[in-house]
Protein backbone atom coordinates (compact mmCIF):
# COMPACT_ATOMS: atom_id res chain seq x y z
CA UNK A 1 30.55 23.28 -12.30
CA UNK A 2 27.75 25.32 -13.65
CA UNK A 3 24.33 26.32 -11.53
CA UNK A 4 22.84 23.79 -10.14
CA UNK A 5 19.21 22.99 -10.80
CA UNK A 6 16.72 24.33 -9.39
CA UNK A 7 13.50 22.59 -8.15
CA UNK A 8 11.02 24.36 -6.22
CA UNK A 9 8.34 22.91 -4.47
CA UNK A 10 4.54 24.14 -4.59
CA UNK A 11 0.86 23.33 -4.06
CA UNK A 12 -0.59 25.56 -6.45
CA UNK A 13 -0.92 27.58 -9.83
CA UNK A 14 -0.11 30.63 -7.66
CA UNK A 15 2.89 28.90 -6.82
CA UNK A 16 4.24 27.94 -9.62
CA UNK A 17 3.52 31.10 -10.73
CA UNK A 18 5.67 32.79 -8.05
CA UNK A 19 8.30 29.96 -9.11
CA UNK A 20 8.90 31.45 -12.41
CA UNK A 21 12.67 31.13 -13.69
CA UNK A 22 13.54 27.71 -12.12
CA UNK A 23 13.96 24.51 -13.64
CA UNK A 24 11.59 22.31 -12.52
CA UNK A 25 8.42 22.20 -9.93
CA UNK A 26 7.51 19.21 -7.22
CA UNK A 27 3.46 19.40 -7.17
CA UNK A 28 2.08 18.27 -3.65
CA UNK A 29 -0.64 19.09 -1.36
CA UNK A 30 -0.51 19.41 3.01
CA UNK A 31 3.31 20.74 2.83
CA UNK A 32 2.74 21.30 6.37
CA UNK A 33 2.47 17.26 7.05
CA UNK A 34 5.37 17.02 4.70
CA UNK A 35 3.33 16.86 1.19
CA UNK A 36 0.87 14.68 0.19
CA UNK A 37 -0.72 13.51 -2.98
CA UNK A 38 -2.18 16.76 -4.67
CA UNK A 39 -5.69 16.56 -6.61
CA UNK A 40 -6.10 15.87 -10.13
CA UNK A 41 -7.63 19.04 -10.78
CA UNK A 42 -4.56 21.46 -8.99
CA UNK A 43 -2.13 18.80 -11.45
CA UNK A 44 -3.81 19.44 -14.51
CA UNK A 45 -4.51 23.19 -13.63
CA UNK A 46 -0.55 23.32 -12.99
CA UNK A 47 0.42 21.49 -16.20
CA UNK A 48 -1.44 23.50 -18.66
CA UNK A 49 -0.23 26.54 -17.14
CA UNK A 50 3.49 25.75 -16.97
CA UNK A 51 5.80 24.04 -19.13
CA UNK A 52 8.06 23.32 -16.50
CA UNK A 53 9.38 19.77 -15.71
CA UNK A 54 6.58 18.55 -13.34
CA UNK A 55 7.10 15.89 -10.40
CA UNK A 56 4.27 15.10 -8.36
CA UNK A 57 4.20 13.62 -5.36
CA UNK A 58 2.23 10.51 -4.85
CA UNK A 59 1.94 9.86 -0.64
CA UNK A 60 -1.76 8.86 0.86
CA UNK A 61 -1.58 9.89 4.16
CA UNK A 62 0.68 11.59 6.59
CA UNK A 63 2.77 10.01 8.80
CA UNK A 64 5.16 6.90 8.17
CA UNK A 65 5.89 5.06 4.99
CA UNK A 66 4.88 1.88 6.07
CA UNK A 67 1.49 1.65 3.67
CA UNK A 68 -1.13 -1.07 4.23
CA UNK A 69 -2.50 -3.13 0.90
CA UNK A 70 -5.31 -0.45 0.58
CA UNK A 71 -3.49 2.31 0.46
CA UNK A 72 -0.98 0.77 -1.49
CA UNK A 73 -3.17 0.18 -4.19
CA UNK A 74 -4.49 3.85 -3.93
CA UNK A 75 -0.56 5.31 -4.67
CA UNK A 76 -0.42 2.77 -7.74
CA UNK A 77 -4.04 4.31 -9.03
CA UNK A 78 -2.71 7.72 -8.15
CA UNK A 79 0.10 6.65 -10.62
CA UNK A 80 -1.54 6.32 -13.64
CA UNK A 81 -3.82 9.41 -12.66
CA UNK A 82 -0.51 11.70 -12.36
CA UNK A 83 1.03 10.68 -15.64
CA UNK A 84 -2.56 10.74 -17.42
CA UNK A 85 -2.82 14.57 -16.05
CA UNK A 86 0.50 15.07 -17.78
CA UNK A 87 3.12 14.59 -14.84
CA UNK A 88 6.75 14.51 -16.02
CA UNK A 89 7.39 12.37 -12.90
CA UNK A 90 6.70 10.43 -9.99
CA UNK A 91 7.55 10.96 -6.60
CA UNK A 92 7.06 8.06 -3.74
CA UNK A 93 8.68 6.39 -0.78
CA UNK A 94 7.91 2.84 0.45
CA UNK A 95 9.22 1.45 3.38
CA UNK A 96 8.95 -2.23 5.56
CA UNK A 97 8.15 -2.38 8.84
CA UNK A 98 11.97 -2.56 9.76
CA UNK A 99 12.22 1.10 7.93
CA UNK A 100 14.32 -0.31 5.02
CA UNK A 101 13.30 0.44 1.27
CA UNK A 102 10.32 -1.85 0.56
CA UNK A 103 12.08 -3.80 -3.10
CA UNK A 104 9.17 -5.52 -4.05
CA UNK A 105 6.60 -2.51 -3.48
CA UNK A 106 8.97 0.24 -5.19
CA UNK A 107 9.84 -2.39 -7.54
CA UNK A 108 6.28 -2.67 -8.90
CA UNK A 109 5.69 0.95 -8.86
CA UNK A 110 9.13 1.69 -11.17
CA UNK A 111 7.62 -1.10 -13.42
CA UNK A 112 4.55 0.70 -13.66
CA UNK A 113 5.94 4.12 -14.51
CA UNK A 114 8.70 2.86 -17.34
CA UNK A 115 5.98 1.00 -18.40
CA UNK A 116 3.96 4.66 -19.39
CA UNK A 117 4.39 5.13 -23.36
CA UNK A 118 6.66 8.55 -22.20
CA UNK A 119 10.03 8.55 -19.82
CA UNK A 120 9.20 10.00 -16.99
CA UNK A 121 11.69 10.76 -13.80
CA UNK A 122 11.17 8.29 -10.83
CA UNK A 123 11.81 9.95 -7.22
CA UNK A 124 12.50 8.14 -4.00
CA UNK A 125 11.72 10.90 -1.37
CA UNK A 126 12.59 11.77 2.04
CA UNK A 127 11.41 8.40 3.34
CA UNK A 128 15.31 7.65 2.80
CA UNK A 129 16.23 9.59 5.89
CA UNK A 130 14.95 7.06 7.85
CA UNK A 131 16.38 4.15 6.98
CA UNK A 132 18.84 2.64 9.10
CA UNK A 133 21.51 2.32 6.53
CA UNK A 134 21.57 5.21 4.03
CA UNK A 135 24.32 3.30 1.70
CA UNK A 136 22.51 0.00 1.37
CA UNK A 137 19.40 2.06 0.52
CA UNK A 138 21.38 4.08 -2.03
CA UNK A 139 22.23 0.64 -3.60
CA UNK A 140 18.60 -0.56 -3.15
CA UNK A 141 17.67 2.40 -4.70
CA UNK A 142 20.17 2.23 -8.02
CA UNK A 143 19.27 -1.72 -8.38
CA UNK A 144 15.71 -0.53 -8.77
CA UNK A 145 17.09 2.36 -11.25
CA UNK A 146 15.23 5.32 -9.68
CA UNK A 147 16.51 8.80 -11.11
CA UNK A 148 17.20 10.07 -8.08
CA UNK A 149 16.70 10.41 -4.33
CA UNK A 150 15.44 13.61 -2.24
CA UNK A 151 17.25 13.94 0.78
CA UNK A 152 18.33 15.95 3.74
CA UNK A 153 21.59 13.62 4.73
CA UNK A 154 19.29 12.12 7.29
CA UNK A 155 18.84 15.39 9.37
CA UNK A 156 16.85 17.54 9.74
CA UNK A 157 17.71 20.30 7.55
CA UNK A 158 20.09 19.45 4.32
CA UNK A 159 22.75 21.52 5.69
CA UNK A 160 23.01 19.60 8.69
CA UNK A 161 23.89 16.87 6.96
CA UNK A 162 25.70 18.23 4.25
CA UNK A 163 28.61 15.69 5.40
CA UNK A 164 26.47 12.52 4.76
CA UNK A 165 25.05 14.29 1.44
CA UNK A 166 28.66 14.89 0.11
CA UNK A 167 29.04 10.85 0.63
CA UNK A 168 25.94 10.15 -1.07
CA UNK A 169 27.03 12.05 -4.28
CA UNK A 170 30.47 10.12 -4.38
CA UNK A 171 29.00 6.62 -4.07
CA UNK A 172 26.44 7.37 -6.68
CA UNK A 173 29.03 7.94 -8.91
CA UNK A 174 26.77 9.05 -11.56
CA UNK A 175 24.30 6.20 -11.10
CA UNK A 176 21.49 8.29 -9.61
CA UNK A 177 20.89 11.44 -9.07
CA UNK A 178 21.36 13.37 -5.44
CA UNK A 179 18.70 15.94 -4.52
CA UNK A 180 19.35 17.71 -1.09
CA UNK A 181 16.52 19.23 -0.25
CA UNK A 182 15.24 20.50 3.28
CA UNK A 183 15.92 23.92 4.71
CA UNK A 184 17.27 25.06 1.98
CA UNK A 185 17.41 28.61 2.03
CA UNK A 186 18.66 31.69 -0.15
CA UNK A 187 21.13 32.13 2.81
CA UNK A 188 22.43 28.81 2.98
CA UNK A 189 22.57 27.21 -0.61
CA UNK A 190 25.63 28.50 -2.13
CA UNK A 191 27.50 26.83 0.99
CA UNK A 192 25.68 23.57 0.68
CA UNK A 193 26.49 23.31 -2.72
CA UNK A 194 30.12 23.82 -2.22
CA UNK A 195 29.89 21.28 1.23
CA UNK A 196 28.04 18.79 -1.12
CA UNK A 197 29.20 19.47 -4.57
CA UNK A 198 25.41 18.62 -5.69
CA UNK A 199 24.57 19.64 -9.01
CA UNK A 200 20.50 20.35 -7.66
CA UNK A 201 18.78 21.48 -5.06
CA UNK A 202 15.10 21.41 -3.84
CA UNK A 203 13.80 23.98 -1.64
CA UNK A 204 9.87 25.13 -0.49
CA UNK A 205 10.61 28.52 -0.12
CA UNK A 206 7.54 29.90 1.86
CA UNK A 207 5.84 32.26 3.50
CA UNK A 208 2.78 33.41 5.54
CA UNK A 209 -0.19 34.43 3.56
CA UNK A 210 -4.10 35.60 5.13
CA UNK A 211 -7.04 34.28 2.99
CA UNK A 212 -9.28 36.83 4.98
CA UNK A 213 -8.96 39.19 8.29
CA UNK A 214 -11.14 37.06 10.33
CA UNK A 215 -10.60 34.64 13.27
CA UNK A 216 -11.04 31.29 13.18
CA UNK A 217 -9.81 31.03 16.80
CA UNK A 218 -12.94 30.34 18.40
CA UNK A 219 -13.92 27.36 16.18
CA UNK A 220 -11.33 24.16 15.96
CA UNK A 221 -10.41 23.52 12.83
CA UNK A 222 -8.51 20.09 13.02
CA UNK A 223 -4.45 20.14 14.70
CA UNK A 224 -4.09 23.72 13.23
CA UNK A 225 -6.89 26.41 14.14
CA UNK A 226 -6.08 30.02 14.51
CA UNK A 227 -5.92 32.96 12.27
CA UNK A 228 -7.31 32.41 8.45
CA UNK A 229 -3.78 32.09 7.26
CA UNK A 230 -1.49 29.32 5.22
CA UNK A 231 1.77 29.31 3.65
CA UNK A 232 2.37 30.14 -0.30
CA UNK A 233 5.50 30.25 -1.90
CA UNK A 234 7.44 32.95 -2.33
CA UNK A 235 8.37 34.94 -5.14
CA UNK A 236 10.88 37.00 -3.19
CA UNK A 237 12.99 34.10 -1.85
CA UNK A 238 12.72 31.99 -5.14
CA UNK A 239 14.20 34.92 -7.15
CA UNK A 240 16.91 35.83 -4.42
CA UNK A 241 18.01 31.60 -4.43
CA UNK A 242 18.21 31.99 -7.99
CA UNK A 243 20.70 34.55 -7.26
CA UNK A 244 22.72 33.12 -4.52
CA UNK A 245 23.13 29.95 -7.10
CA UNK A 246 24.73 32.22 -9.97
């Protein structure tokens, strides 16, 4: 088996700048409240400056997957904004209120996106790992013919459940496409591939970053207040994956 592919993903042009060399880029915004659907103008600033495959995530709100009428019909309108803004594909998770894949809601939405006048992937994300039963959502998931699905094995890092992941990839069989992705590190890849034998990987490889040198301490600033500092990816750790995948 070759390298696997590469997907990296980002919130920015900076990032995707510092993702240069891998094969293909997950656009989101909040990575700290596990991504969320980014803005038009940080997709289309993205798309014209890389040519990289582009999948951008399309989730309204933190929290669960459960999503009420309204913001349902915000992800669908979100949709046709992402693929207008030159998206290469679509990333979503719907769930019930049991925690099982929603058919009828992801149903409509795969309708919607082969229905776009290009082919463009369609990504189930980590809503998956928390379903009760990963194999009937795998076959919930094929029915519905989604490319692939994004997933840690149902723990919390992919490594963890490297086991369940390995499982996964035999029972698609070729039918869709396994993406481990969480914790992912330059340190632990090469052995999760070999655990897994996945043929990708997706990893946010992070770290701290200062905007300024002042304080913000004194003034709340939502759940996260403290120094003037966020999280950009890497170019370090992206180029020493790359290497640990050769």
């Amino acid at each position: 088996m070759g390298r696997p592919v590469v997907e990296i993903c980002i919130e920015s042009v900076d990032d995707a700048r510092a993702a240069a060399g891998v094969d293909r880029l997950e656009l989101c915004q909040a990575l700290a409240v596990g991504g969320l659907t980014p803005s038009i103008g940080v997709q289309k600033a993205v798309r014209e400056f890389t040519k990289v495959p582009l999948m951008t995530m399309i989730r309204p709100r933190p929290g669960g997957f459960c999503y009420s009428e309204t913001e349902y019909s915000v992800m669908r309108r979100d949709i046709d904004a992402a693929v207008e803004a030159g998206s290469d594909g679509i990333v979503f998770g719907i769930l019930n209120e049991s925690g099982e894949v929603d058919i009828a809601r992801s149903r409509q939405i795969v309708r919607q996106i082969r229905s776009c006048d290009r082919p463009l992937d369609i990504v189930f994300h980590r809503a998956f790992d928390f379903t009760p039963d990963p194999f009937e959502s795998l076959n919930r998931l094929i029915d519905l013919a989604v490319t692939r699905v994004l997933t840690s094995g149902q723990q919390p890092t992919a490594i963890g459940g490297a086991a369940l992941i390995r499982t996964l990839v035999e029972r698609a069989a070729g039918r869709i496409q396994i993406l481990p992705g969480g914790g992912i590190r330059p340190d632990n890849v090469r052995a999760l591939v070999n655990q897994t034998g996945c043929d990708q990987v997706h990893a946010a490889l992070r770290a701290p970053v200062a905007d300024t040198r002042i304080s913000l301490r004194h003034i709340p600033l939502g759940v996260t207040s403290g120094d003037a500092s966020m999280t950009a990816t890497d170019k370090a750790l992206v180029q020493s994956l790359l290497s640990a995948v050769e």
